[in-house]
Each structure stands twice: as structure tokens, then as C-alpha cells.
Protein backbone atom coordinates (compact mmCIF):
# COMPACT_ATOMS: atom_id res chain seq x y z
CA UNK A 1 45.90 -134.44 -51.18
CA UNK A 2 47.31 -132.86 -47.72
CA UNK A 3 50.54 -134.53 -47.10
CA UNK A 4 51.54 -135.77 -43.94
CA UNK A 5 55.40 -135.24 -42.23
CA UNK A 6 55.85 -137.82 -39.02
CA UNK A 7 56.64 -135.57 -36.36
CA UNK A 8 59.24 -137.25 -33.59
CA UNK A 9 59.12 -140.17 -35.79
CA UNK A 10 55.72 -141.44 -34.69
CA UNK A 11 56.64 -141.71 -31.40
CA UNK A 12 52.66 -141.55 -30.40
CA UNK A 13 52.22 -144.97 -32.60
CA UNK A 14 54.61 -147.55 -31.10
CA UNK A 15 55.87 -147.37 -27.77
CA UNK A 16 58.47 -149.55 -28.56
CA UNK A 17 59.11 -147.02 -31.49
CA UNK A 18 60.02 -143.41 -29.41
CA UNK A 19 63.40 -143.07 -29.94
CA UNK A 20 66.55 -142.94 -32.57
CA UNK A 21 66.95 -144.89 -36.11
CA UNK A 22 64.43 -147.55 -34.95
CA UNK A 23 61.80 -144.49 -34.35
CA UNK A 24 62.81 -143.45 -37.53
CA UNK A 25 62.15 -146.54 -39.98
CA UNK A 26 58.92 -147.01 -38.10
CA UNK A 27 57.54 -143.92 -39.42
CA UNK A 28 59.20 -144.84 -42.90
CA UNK A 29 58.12 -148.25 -43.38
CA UNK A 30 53.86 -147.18 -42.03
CA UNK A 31 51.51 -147.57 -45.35
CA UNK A 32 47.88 -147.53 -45.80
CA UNK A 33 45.77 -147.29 -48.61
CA UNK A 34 46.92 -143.35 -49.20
CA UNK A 35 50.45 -144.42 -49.25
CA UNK A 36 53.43 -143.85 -46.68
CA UNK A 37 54.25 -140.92 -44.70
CA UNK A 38 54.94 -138.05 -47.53
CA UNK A 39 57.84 -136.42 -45.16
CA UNK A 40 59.50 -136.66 -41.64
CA UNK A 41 59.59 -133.80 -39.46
CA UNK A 42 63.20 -133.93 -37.47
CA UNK A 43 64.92 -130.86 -35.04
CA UNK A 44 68.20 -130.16 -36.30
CA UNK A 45 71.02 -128.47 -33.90
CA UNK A 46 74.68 -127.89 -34.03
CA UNK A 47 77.07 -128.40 -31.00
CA UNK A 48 79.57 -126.50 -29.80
CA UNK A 49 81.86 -127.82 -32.25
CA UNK A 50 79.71 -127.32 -35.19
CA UNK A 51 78.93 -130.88 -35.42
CA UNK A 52 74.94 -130.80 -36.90
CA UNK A 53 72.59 -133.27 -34.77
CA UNK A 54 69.31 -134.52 -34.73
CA UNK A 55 67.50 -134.28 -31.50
CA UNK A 56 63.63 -133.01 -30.12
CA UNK A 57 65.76 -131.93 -27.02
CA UNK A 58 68.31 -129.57 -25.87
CA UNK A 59 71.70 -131.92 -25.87
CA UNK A 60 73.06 -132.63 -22.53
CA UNK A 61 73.03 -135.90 -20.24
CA UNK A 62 70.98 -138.69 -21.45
CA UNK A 63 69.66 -136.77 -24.93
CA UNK A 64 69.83 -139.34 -27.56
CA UNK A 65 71.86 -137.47 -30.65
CA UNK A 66 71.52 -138.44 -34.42
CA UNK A 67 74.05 -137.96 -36.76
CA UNK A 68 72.46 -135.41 -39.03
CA UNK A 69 73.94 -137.19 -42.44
CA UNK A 70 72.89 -140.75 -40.99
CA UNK A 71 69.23 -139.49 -40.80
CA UNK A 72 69.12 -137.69 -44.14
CA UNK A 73 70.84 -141.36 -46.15
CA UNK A 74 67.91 -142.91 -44.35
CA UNK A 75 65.06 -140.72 -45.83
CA UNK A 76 66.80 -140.58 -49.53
CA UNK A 77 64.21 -142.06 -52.08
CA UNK A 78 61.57 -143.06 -49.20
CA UNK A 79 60.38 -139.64 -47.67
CA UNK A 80 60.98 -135.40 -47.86
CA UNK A 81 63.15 -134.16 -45.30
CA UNK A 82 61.19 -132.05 -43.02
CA UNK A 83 64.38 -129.80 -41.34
CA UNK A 84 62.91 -127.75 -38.47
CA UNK A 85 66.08 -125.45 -37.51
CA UNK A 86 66.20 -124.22 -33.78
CA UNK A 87 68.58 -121.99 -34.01
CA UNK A 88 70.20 -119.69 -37.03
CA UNK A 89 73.61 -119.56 -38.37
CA UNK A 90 73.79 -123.21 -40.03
CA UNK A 91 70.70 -122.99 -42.87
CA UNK A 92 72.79 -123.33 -45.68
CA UNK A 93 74.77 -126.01 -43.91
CA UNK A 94 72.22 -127.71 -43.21
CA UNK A 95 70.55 -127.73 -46.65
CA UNK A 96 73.21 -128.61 -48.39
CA UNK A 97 73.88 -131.76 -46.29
CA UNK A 98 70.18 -132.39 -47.45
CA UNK A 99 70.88 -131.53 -51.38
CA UNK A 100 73.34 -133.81 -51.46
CA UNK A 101 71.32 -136.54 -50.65
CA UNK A 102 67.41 -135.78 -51.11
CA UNK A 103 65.50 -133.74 -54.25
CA UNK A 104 65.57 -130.16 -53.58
CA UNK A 105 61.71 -130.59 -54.27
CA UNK A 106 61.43 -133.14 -51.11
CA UNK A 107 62.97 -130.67 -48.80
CA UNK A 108 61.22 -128.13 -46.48
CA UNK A 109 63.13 -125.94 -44.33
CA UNK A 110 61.39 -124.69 -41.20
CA UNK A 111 62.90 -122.08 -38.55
CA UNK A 112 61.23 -119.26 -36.36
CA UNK A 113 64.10 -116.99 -37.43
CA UNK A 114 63.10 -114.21 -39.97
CA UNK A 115 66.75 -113.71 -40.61
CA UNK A 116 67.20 -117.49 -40.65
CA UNK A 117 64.96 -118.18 -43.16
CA UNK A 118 65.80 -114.76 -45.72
CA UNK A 119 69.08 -115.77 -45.64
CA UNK A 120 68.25 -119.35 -46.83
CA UNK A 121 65.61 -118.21 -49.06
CA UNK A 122 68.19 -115.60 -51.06
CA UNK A 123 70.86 -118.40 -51.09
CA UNK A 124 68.26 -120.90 -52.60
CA UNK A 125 67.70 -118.45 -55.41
CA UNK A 126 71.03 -117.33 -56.18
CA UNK A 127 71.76 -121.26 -56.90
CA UNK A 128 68.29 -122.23 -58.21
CA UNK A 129 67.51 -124.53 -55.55
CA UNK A 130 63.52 -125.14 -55.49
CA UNK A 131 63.38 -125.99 -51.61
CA UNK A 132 60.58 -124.82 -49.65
CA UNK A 133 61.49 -121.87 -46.70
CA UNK A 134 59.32 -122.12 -43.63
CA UNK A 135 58.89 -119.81 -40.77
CA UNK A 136 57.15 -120.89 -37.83
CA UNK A 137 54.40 -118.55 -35.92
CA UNK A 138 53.07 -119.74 -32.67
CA UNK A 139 55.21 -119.66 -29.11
CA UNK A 140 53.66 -120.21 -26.01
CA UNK A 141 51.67 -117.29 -23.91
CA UNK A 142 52.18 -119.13 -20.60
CA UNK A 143 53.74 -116.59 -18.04
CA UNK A 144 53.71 -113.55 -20.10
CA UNK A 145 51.75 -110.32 -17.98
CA UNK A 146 48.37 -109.95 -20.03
CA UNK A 147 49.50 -107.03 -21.94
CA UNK A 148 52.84 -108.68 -23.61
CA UNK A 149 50.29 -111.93 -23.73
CA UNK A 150 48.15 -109.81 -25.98
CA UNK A 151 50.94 -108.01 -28.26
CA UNK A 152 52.48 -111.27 -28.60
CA UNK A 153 49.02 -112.85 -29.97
CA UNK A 154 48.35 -110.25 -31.79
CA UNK A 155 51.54 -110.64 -33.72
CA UNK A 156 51.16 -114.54 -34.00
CA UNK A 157 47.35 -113.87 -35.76
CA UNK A 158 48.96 -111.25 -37.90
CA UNK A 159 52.80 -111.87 -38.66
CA UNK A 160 52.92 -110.40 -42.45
CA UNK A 161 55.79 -108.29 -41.97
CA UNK A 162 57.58 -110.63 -40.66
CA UNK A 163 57.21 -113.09 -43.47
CA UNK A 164 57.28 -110.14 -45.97
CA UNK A 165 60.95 -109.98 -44.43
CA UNK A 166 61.75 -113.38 -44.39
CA UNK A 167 60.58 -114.30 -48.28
CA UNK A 168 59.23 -117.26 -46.73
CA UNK A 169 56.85 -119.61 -49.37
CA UNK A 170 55.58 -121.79 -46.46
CA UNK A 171 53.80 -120.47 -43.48
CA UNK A 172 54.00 -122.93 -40.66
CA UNK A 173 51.64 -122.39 -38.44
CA UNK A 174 49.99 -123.95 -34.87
CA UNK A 175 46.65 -125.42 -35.60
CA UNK A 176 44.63 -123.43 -33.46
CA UNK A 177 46.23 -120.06 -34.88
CA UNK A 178 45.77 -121.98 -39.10
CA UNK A 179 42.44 -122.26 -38.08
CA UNK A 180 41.74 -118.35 -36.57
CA UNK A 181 42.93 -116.22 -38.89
CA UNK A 182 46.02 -118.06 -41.01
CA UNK A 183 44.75 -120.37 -43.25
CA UNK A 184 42.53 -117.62 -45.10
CA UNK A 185 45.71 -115.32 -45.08
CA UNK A 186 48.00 -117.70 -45.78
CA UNK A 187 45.73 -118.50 -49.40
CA UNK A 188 45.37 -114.57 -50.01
CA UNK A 189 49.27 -114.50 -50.04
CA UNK A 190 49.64 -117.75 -52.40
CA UNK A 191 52.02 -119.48 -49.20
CA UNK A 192 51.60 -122.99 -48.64
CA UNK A 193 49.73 -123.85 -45.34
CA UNK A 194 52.13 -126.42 -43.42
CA UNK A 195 49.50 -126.35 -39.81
CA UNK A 196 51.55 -128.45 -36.61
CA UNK A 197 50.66 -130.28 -34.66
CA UNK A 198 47.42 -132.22 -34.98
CA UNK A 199 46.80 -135.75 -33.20
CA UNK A 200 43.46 -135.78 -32.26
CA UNK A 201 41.65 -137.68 -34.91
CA UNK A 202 38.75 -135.52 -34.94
CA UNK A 203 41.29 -132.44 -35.99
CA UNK A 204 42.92 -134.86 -38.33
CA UNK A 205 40.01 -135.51 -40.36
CA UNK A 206 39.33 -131.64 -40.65
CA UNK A 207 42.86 -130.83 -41.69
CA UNK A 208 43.32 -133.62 -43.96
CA UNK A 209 40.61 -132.52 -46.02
CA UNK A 210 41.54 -131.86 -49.49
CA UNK A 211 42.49 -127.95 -49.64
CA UNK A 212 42.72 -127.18 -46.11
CA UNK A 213 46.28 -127.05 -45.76
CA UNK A 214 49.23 -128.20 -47.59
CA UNK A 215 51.13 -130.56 -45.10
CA UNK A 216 49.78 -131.38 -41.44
CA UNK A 217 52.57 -132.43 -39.22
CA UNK A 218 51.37 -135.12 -36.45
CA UNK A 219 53.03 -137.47 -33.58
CA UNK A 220 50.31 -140.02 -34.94
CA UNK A 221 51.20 -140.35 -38.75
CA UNK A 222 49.86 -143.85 -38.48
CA UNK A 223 46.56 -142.41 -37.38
CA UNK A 224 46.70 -139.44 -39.84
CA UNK A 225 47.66 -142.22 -42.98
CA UNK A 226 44.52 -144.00 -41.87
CA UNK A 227 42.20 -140.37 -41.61
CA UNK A 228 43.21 -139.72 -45.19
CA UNK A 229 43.18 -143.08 -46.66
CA UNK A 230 40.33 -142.57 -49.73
CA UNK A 231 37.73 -144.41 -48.49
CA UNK A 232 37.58 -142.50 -45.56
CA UNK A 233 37.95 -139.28 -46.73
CA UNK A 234 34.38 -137.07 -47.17
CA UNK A 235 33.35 -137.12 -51.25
């Protein structure tokens, strides 16, 4: 079965549901015949005084911010933490604030920082945590001249070497690139698939298919719970 990680906390569901805690349990408490939500996809951040936040958005005026331990007590023994790093320097910091908490088996670590995610990956073996590393491929094109456009694809379709570097057991991947070129490559490699982010429902039913990836991230996870529920999923 594909698992499913709530993205923004299934802000696309419930209106009344887009932001903080509240968004939060709304993902947590969805359930359909397949179950709840398997994880929760949330951006992690630290401020300037190394306080670690949740938030989609850069922090400034009017950003709603998380405490990052208030949103990790919430998900123990209902949901995998889903930690998408945006920057690098707090990795272990921020998994071991998850550890403490959540199974290392219910945590995936996702950054688009090769050194990011080797130096989480070494520090994960040297203490025999089984987490799963992630790094992201798949940053926008938009305003890059046609020949750095094209380099920069080229290395999206095609980014071995730089998961060779990172040791990375997840590739996490935009849909449209999983579906190209990365979900054959990532199965040659034995890396799990995680493909962001899918909402249309059409899409969802094709990456919810058994063996087409190994976790679809989605603003919908309502939607997506209801795509893979059994009876409606292709025999």
C-alpha cells in the first residue's frame, strides 16, 4: 500500500482547517476505509536564535510559528513525522527532537541539501538509528535563460551523483519528474519513491496504485484516503 503524508496539514480539505494545531489534528483525526493519514509532511526552520519552528513560510510579520516539540507530542503514536528541512546545519537537532518522541521507523527526513542529508545519514548509522534520509530533486525553471533552464533539468532527470553523495535511501521527487525518468531509476537503485505533490484526483489514483511509489505527499489527504480506500482501488 502507498502511504500517504498530509502536506500543510490538509489545508486543501477544510477551509476552516488551513492553519496551526487545529490544521494539524484535522489531518490526524481524517479516516476512511484504508485507515488515517500514514504521516504528516511539516517545514521545519530555526530562527536566529536557534529556536526550531514549524512553518510553510519564511518567518517574519504575520507567519504563524509552531513550536517544533509541540507538533512532534502531537503526532507521537497517531502518525510518522514527515520533517522537510529548508535549510542545513540543524539535521541532527532536529531528529533527535523527533527520536525522543516518535519511532525512528515513523520518521522521514527530507532536505535538498546533499551535505544536509550525508551528514544525517552517517550520524544515523554511527547510532543505529533506522530513520529514512530524503533528498529532494525538483526546483523551479521559471526565469532561468534556456541554457541554465536545460542544465538545471537535465540534472533534476538525472541527479545520481548527487544522491550517491548524499547516501540518501529515499528519493523525493516532483511528480512530473517520478513520472519521466525517476520512478524507474529510483527502483534500479533499491531507494524508496516518496513523489510530491499530487492533488488532482486523477494523479492520485495513478500514484496510489500499489507499487508506484512508496509515499505520495498531497494538500488533499482526505481526497487521497478516499482514492486508496480498497474498494476503490483497481484489482
Amino acid at each position: 500500500m502507498v502511504l500517504i503524508s498530509a502536506h500543510r496539514c490538509g489545508a486543501g480539505d477544510d477551509p476552516a482547517s488551513q492553519n496551526g494545531l487545529h490544521a494539524l489534528e484535522h489531518s490526524l483525526s481524517l479516516r476512511s476505509a484504508a485507515g488515517g493519514v500514514d504521516y504528516v509532511e511539516f517545514d521545519v526552520r530555526r530562527l536566529t536564535d536557534g529556536t526550531l519552528v514549524v512553518t510553510h513560510d519564511e518567518p517574519g510579520d504575520g507567519v504563524e510559528l509552531l513550536p517544533y516539540a509541540s507538533v512532534l507530542e502531537r503526532l507521537a503514536g497517531r502518525a510518522g513525522a514527515h520533517i522537510d528541512l529548508k535549510a542545513e546545519g540543524y539535521e541532527i537537532e532536529a531528529t533527535e527532537g523527533a527520536l525522543r518522541v516518535i519511532p525512528a521507523d515513523r520518521i522521514v527526513v527530507t532536505t535538498g541539501s546533499v551535505i544536509g542529508a550525508r551528514r544525517l545519514r552517517d550520524w544515523a548509522d554511527l547510532h543505529g538509528h533506522p530513520i529514512r534520509v530524503g533528498l529532494s530533486t525538483g526546483t523551479s525553471l521559471s526565469g532561468l535563460p534556456p541554457l541554465r533552464a536545460l542544465v538545471s533539468l537535465r540534472r533534476q532527470l538525472f541527479p545520481w551523483r548527487r544522491y550517491a553523495a548524499a547516501r540518501a535511501d529515499v528519493l523525493c521527487a516532483h511528480h512530473v519528474l517520478a513520472a519521466i525518468t525517476l520512478r524507474r531509476l529510483a527502483a534500479r537503485r533499491g531507494l524508496d519513491l516518496l513523489v510530491w505533490t499530487v492533488d488532482d484526483t486523477r494523479l492520485l489514483r495513478w500514484w496510489l496504485r500499489p507499487g508506484r511509489a512508496w509515499m505520495v505527499t498531497t494538500n488533499h489527504p482526505a481526497r487521497a484516503l478516499d482514492v486508496r480506500a480498497p474498494e476503490r482501488m483497481p484489482s
